[in-house]
PDB file of N, CA and C in Angstrom:
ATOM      1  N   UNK A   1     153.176  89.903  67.246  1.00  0.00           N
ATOM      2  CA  UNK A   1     152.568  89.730  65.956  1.00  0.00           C
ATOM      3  C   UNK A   1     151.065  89.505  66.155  1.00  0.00           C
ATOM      4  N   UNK A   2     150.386  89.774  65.470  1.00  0.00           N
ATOM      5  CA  UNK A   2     148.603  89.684  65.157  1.00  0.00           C
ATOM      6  C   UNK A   2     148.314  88.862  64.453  1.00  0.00           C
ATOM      7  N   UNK A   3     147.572  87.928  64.375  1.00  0.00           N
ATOM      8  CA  UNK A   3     147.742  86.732  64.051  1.00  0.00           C
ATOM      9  C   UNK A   3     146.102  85.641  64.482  1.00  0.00           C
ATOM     10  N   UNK A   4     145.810  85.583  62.934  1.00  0.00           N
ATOM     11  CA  UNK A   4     144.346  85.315  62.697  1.00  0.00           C
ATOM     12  C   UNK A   4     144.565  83.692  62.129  1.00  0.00           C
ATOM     13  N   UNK A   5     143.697  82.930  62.715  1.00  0.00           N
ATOM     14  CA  UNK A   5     143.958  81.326  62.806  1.00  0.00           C
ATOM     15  C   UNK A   5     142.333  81.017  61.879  1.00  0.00           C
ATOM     16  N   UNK A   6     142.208  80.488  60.618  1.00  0.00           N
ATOM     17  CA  UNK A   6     141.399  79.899  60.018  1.00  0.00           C
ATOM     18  C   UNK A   6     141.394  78.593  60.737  1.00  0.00           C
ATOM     19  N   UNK A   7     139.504  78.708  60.025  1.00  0.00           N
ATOM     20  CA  UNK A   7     139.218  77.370  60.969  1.00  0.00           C
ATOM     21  C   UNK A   7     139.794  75.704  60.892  1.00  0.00           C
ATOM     22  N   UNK A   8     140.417  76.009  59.660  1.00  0.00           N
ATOM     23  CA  UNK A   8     141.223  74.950  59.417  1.00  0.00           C
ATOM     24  C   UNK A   8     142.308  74.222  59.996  1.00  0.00           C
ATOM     25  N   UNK A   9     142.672  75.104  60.771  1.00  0.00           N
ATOM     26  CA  UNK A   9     144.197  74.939  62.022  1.00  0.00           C
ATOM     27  C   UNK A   9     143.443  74.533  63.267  1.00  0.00           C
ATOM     28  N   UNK A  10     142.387  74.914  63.756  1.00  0.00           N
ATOM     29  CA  UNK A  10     141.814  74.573  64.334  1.00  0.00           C
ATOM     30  C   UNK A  10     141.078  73.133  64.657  1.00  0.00           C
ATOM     31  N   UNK A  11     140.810  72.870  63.360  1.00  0.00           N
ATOM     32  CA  UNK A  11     139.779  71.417  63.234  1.00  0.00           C
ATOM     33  C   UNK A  11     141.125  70.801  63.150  1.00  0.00           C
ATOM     34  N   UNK A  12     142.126  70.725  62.293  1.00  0.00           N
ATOM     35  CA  UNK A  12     143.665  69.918  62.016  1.00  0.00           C
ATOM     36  C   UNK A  12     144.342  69.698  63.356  1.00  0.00           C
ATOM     37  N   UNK A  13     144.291  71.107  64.220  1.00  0.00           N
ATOM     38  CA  UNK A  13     144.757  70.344  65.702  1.00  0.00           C
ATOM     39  C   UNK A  13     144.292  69.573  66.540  1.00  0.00           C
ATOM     40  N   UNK A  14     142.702  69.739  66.463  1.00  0.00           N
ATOM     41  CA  UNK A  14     141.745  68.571  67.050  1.00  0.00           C
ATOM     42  C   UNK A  14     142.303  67.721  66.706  1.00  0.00           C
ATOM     43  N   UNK A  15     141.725  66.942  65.658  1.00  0.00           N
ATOM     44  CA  UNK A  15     142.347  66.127  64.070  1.00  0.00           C
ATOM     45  C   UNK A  15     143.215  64.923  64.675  1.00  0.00           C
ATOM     46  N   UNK A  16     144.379  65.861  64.427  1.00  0.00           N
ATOM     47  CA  UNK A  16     145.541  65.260  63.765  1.00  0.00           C
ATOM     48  C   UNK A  16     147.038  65.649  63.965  1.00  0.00           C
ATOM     49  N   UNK A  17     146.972  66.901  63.970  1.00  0.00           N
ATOM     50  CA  UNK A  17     147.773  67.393  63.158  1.00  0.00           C
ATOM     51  C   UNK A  17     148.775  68.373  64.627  1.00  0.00           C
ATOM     52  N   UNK A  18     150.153  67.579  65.262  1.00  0.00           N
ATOM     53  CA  UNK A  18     150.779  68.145  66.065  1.00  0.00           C
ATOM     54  C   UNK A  18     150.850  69.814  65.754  1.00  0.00           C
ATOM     55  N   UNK A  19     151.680  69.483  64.706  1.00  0.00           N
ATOM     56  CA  UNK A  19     152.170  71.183  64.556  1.00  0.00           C
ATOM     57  C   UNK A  19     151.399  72.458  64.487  1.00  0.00           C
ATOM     58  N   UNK A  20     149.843  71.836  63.830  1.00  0.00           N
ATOM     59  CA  UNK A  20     148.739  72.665  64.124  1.00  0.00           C
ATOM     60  C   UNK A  20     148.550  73.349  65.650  1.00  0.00           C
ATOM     61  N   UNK A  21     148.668  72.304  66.417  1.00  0.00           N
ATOM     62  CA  UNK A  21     148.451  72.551  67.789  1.00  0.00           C
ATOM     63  C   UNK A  21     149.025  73.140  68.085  1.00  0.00           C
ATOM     64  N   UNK A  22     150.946  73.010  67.778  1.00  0.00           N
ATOM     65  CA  UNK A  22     151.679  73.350  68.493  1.00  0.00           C
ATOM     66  C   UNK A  22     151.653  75.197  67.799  1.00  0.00           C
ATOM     67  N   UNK A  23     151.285  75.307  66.784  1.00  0.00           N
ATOM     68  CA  UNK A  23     151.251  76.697  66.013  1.00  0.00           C
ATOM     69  C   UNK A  23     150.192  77.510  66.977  1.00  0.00           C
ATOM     70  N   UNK A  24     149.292  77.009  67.382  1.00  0.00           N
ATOM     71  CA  UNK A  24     147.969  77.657  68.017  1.00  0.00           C
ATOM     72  C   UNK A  24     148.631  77.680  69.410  1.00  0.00           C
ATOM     73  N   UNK A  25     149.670  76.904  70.109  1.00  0.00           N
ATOM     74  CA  UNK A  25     149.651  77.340  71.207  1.00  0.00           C
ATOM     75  C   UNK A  25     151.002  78.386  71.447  1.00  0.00           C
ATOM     76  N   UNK A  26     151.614  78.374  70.029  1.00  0.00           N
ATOM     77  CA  UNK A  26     152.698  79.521  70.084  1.00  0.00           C
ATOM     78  C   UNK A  26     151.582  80.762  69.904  1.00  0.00           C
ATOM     79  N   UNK A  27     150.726  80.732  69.050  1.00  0.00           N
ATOM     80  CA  UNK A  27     150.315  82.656  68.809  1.00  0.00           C
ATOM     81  C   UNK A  27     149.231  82.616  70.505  1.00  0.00           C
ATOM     82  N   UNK A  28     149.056  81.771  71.078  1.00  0.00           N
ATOM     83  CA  UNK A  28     148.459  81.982  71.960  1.00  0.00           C
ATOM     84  C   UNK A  28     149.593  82.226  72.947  1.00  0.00           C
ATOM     85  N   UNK A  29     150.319  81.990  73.001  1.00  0.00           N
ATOM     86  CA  UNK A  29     151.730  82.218  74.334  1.00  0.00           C
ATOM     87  C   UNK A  29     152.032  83.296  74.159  1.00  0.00           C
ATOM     88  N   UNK A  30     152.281  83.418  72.532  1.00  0.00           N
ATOM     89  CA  UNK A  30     153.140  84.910  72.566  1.00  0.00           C
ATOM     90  C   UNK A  30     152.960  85.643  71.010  1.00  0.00           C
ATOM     91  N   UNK A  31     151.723  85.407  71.004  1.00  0.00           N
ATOM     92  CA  UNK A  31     150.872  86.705  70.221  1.00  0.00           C
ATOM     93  C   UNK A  31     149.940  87.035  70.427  1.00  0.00           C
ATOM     94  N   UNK A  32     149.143  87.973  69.501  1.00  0.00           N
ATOM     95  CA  UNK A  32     148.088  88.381  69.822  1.00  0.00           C
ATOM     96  C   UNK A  32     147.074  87.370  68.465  1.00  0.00           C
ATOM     97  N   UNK A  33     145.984  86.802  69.351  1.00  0.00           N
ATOM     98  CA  UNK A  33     145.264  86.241  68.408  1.00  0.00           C
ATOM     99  C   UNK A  33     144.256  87.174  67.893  1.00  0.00           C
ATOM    100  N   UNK A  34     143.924  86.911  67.078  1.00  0.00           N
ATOM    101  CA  UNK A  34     142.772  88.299  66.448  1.00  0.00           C
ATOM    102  C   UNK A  34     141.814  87.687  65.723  1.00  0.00           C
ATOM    103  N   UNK A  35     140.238  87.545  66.699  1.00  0.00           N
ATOM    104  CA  UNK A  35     139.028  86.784  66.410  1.00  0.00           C
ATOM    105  C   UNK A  35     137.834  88.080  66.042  1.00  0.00           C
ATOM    106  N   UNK A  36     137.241  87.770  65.616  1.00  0.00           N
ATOM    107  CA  UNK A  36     135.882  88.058  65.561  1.00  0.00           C
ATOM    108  C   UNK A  36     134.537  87.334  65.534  1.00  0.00           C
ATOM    109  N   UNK A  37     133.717  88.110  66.042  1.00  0.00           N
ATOM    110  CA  UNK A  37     132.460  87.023  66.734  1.00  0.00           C
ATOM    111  C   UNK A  37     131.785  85.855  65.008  1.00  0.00           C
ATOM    112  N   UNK A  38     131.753  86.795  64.224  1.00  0.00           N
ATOM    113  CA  UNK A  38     131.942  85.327  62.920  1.00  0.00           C
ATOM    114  C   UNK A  38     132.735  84.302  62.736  1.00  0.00           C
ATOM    115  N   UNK A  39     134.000  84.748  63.001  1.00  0.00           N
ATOM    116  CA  UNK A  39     135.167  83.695  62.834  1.00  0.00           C
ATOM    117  C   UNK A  39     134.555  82.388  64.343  1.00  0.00           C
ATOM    118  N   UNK A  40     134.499  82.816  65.482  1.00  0.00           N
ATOM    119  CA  UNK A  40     134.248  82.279  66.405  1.00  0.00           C
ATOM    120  C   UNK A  40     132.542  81.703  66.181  1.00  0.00           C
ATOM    121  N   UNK A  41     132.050  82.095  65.503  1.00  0.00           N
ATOM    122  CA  UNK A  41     130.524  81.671  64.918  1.00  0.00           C
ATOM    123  C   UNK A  41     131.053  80.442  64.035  1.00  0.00           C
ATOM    124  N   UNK A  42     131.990  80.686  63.307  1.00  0.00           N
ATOM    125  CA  UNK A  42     132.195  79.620  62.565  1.00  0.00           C
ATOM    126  C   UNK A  42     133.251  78.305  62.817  1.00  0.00           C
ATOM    127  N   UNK A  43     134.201  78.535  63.810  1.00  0.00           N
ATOM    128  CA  UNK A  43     134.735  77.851  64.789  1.00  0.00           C
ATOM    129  C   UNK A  43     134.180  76.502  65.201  1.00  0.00           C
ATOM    130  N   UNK A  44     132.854  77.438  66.090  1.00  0.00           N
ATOM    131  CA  UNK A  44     131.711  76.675  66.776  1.00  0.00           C
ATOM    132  C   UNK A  44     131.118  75.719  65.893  1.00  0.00           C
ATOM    133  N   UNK A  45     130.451  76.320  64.623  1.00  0.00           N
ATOM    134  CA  UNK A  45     129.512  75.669  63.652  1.00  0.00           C
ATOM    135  C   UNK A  45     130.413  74.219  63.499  1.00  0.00           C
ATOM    136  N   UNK A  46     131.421  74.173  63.033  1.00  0.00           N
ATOM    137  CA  UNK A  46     132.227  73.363  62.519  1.00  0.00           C
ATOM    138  C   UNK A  46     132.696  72.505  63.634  1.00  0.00           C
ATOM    139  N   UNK A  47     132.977  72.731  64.268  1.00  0.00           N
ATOM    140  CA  UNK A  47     133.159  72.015  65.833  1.00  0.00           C
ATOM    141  C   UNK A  47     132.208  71.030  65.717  1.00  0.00           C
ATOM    142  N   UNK A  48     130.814  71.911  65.564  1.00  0.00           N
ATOM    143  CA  UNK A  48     129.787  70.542  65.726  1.00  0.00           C
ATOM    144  C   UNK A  48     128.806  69.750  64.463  1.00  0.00           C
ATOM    145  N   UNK A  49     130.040  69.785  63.738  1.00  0.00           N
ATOM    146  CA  UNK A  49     129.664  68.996  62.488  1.00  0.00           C
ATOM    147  C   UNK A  49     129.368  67.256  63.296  1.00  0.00           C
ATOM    148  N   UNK A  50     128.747  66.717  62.485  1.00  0.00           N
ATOM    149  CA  UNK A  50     128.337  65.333  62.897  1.00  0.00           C
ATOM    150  C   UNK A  50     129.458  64.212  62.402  1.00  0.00           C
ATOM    151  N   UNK A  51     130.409  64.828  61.186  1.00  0.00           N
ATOM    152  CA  UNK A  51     131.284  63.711  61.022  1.00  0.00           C
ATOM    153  C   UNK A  51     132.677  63.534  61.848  1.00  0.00           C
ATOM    154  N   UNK A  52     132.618  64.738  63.298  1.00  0.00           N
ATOM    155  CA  UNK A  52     133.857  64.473  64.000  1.00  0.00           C
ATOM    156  C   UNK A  52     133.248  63.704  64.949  1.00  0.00           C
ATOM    157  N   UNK A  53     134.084  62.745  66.092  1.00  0.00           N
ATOM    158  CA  UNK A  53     133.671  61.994  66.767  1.00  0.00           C
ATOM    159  C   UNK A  53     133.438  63.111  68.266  1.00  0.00           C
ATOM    160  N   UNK A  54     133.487  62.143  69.378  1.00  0.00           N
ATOM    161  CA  UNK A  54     132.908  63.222  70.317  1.00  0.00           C
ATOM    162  C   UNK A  54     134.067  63.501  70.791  1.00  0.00           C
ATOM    163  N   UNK A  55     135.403  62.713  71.290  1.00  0.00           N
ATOM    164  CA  UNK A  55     136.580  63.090  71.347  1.00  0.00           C
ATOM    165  C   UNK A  55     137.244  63.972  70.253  1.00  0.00           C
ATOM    166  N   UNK A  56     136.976  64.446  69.269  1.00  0.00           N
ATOM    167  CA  UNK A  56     137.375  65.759  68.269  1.00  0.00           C
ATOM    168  C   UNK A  56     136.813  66.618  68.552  1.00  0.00           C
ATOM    169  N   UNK A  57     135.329  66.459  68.825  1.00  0.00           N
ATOM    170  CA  UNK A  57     134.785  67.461  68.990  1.00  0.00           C
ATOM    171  C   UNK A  57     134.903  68.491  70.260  1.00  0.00           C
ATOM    172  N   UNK A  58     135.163  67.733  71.631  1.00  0.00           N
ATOM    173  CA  UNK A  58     135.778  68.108  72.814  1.00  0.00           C
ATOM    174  C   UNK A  58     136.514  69.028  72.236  1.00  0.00           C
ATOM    175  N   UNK A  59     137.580  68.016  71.578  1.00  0.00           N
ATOM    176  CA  UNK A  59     139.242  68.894  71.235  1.00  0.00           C
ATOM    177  C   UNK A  59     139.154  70.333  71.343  1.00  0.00           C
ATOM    178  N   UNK A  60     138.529  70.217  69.976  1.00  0.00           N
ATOM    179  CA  UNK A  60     138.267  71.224  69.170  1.00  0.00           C
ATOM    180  C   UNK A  60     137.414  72.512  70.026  1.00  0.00           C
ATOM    181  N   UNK A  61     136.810  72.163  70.561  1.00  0.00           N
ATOM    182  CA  UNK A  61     135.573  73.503  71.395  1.00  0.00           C
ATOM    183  C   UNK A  61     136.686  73.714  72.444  1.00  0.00           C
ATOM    184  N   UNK A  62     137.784  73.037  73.182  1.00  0.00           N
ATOM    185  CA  UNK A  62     138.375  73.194  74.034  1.00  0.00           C
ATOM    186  C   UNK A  62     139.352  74.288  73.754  1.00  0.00           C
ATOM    187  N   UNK A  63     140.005  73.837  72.301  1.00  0.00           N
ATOM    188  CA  UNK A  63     141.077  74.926  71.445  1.00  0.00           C
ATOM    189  C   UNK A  63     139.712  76.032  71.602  1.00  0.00           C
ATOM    190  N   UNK A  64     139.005  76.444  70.945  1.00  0.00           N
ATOM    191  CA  UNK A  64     138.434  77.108  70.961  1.00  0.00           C
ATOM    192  C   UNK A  64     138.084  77.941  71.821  1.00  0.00           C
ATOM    193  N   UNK A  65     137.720  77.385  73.148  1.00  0.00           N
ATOM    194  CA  UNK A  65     137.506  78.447  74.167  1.00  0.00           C
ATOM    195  C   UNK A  65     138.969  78.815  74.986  1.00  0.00           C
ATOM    196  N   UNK A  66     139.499  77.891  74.729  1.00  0.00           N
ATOM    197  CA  UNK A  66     140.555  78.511  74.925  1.00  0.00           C
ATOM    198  C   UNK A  66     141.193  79.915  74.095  1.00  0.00           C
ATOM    199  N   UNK A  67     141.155  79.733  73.105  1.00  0.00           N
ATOM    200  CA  UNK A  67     141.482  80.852  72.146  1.00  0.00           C
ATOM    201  C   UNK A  67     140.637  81.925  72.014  1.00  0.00           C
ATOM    202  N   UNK A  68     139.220  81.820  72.782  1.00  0.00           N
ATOM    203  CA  UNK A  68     138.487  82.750  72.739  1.00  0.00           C
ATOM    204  C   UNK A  68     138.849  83.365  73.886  1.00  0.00           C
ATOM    205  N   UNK A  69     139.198  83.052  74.900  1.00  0.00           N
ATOM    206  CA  UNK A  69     139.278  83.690  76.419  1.00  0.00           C
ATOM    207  C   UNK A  69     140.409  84.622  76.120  1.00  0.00           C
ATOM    208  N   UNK A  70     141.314  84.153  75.101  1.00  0.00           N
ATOM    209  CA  UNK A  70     143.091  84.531  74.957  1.00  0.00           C
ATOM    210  C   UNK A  70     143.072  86.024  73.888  1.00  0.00           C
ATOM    211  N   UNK A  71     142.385  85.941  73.205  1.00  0.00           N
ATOM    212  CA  UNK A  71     142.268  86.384  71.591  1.00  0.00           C
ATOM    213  C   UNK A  71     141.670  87.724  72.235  1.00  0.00           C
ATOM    214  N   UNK A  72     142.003  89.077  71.185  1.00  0.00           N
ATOM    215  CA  UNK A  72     141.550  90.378  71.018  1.00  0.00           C
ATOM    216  C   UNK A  72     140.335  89.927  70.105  1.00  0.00           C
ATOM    217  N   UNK A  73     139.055  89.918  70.831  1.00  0.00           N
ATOM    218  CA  UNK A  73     137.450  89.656  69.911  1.00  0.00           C
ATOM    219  C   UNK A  73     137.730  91.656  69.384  1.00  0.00           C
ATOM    220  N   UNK A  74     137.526  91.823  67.941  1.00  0.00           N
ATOM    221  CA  UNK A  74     136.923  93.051  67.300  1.00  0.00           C
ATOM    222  C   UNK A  74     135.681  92.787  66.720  1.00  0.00           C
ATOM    223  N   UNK A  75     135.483  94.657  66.043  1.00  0.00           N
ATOM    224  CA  UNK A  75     133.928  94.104  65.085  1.00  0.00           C
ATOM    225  C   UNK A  75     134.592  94.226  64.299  1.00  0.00           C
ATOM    226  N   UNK A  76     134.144  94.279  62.967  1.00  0.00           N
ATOM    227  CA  UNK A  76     134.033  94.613  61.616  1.00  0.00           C
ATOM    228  C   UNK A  76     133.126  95.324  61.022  1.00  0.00           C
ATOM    229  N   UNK A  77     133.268  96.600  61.625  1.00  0.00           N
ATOM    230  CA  UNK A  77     132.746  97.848  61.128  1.00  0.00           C
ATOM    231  C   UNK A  77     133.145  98.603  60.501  1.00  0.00           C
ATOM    232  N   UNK A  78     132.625  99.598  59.164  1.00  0.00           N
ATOM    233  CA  UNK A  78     132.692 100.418  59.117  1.00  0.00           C
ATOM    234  C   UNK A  78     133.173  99.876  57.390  1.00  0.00           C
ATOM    235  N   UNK A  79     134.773 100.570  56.700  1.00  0.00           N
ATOM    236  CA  UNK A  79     134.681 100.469  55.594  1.00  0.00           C
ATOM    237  C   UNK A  79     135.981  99.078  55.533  1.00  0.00           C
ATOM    238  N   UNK A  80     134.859  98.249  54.578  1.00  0.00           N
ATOM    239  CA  UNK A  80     135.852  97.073  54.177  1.00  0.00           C
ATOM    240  C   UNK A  80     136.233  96.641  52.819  1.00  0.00           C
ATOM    241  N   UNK A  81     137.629  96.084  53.042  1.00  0.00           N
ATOM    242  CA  UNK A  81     138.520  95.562  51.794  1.00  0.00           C
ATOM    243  C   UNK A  81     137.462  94.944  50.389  1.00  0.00           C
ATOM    244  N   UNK A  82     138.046  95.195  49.500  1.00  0.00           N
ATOM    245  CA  UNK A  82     137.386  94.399  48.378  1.00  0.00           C
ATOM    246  C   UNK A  82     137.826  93.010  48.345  1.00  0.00           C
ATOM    247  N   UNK A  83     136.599  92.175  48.675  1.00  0.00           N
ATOM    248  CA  UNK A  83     137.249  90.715  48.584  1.00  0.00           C
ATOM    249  C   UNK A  83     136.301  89.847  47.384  1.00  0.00           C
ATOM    250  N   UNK A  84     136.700  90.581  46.172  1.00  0.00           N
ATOM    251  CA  UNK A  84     135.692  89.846  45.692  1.00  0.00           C
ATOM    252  C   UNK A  84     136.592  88.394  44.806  1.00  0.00           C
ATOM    253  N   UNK A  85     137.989  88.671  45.121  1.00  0.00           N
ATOM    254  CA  UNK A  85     138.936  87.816  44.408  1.00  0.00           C
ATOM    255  C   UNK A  85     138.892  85.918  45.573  1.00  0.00           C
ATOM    256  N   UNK A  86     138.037  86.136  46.699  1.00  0.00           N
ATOM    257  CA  UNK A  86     137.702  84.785  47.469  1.00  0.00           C
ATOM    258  C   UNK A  86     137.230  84.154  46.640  1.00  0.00           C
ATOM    259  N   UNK A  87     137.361  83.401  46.335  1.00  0.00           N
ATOM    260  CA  UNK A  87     136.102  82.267  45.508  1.00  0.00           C
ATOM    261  C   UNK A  87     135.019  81.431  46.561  1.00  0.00           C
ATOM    262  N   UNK A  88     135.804  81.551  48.242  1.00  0.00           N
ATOM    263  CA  UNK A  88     134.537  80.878  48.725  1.00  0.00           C
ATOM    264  C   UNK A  88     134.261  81.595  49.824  1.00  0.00           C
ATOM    265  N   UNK A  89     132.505  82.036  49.763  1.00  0.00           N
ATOM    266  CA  UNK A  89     132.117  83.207  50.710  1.00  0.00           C
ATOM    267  C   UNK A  89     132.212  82.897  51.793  1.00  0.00           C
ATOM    268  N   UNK A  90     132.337  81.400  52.241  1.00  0.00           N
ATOM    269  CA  UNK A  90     133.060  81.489  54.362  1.00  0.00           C
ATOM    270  C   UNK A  90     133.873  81.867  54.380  1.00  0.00           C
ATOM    271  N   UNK A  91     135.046  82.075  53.655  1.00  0.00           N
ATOM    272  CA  UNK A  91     136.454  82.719  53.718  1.00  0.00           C
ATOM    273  C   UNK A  91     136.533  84.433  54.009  1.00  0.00           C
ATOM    274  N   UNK A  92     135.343  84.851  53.199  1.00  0.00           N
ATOM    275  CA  UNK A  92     135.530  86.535  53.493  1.00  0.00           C
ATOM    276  C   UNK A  92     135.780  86.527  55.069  1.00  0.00           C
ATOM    277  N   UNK A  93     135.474  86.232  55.985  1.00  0.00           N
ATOM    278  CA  UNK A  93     135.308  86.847  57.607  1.00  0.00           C
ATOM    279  C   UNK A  93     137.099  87.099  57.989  1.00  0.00           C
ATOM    280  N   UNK A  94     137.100  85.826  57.015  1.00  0.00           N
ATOM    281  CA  UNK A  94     138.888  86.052  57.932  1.00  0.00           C
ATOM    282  C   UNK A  94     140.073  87.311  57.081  1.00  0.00           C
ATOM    283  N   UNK A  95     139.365  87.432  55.555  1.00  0.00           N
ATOM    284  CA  UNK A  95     139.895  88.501  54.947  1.00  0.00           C
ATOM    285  C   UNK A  95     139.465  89.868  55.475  1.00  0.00           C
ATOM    286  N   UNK A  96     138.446  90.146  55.815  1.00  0.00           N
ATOM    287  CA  UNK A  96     137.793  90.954  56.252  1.00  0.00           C
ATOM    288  C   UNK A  96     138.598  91.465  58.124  1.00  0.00           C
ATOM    289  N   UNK A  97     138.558  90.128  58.604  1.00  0.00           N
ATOM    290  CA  UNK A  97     139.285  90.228  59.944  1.00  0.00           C
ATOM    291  C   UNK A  97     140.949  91.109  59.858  1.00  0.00           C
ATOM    292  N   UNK A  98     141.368  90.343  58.976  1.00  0.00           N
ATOM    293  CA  UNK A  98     143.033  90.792  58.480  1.00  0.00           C
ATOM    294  C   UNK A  98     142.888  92.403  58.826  1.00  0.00           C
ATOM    295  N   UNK A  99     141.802  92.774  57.556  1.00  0.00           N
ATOM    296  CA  UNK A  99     142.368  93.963  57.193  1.00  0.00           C
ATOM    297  C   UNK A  99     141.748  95.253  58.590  1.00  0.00           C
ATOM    298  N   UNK A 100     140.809  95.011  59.051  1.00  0.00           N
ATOM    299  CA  UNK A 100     139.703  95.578  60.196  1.00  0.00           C
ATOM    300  C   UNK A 100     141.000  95.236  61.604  1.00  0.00           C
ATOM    301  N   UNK A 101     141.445  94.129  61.679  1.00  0.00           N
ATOM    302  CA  UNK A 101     142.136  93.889  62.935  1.00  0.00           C
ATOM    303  C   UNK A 101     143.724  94.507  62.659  1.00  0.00           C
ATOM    304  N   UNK A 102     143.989  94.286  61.471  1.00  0.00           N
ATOM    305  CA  UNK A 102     145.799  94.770  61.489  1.00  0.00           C
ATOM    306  C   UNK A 102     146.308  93.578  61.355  1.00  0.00           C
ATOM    307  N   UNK A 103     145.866  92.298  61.077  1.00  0.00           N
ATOM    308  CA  UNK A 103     146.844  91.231  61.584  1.00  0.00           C
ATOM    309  C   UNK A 103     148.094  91.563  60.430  1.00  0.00           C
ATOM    310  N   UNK A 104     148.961  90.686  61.259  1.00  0.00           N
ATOM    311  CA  UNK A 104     150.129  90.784  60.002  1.00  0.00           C
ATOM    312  C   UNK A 104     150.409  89.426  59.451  1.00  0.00           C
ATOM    313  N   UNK A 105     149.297  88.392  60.070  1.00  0.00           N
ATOM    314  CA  UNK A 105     149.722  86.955  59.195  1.00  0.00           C
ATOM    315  C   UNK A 105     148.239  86.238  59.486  1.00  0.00           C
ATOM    316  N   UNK A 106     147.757  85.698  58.686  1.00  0.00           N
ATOM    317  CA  UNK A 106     146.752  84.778  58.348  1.00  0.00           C
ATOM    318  C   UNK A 106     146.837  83.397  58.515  1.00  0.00           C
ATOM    319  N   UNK A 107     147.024  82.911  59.385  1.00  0.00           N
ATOM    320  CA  UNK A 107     147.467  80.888  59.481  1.00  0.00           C
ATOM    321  C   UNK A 107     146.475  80.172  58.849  1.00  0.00           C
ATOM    322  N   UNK A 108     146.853  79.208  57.669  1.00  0.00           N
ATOM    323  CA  UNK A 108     145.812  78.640  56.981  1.00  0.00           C
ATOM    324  C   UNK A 108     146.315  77.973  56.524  1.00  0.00           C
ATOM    325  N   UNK A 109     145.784  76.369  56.081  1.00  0.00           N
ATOM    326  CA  UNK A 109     146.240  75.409  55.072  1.00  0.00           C
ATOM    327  C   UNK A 109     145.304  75.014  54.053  1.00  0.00           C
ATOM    328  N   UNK A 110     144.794  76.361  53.856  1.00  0.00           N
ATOM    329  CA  UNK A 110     143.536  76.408  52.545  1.00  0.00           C
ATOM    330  C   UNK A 110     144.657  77.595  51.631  1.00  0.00           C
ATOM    331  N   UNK A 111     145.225  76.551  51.083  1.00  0.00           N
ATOM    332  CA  UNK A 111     145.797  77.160  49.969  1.00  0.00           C
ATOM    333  C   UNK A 111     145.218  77.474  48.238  1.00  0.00           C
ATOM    334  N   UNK A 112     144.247  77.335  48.496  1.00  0.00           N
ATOM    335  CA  UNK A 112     143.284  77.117  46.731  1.00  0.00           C
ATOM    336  C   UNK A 112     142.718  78.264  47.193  1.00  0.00           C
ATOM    337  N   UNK A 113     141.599  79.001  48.106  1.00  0.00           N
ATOM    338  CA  UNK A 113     141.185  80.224  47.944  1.00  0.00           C
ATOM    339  C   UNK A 113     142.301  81.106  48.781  1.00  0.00           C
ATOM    340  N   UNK A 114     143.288  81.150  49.334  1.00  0.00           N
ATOM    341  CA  UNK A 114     143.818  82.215  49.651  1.00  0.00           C
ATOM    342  C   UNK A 114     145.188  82.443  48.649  1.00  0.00           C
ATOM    343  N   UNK A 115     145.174  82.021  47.553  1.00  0.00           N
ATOM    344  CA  UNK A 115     146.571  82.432  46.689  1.00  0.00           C
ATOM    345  C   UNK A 115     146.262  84.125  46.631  1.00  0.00           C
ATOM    346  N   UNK A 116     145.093  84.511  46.915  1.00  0.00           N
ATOM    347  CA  UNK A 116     145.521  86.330  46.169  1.00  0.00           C
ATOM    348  C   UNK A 116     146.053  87.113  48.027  1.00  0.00           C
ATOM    349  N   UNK A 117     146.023  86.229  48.917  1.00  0.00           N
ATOM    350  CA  UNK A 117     146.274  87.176  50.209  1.00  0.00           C
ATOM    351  C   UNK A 117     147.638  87.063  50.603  1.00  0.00           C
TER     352      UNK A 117
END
């Protein structure tokens, strides 16, 4: 399966949040993760927000490079989906990723802008 991880699963496994983790280290065992250099731009950004401590923040860049070493990096070239139904413009990269990469599932617990995907 192809399988695109919002940054939200990401910061939640730092966090908190077992099953987050344990979700990121199933599509990393035995899927294909599917990044792009924005998604991973925005990964990073958020990683080094000032309100995680320095032990989250580790976490988190650790998931991260880990998932970057693991993950099929694409571009996003050429002709893309109409996303004008996002309501919030950090979200396009990963709609945009879906449709450019093939994924067949989107992991997210931002359920308020992704009801139309």
């Amino acid at each position: 399966m192809r399988v695109i991880l919002d940054c939200n699963i990401v910061v939640s496994a730092a966090l908190r949040s077992m099953t987050c983790l344990r979700v990121i280290e199933g599509v990393l065992d035995g899927h294909t993760l599917v990044l792009t250099a924005d998604i991973l731009s925005e990964y990073r950004r958020v990683a080094g927000y000032k309100k995680f401590s320095d032990a989250a923040r580790a976490k988190m860049l650790a998931i991260i490079e880990r998932a970057a070493e693991s993950a099929e990096i694409i571009t996003t070239t050429g002709p893309l989906p109409d996303v004008e139904a996002i309501a919030d413009e950090d979200d396009v990269i990963y709609v945009v990723a879906v449709h450019v990469g093939r994924a067949d599932v989107l992991v997210t617990g931002n359920h308020r802008d992704f009801r139309v995907c």
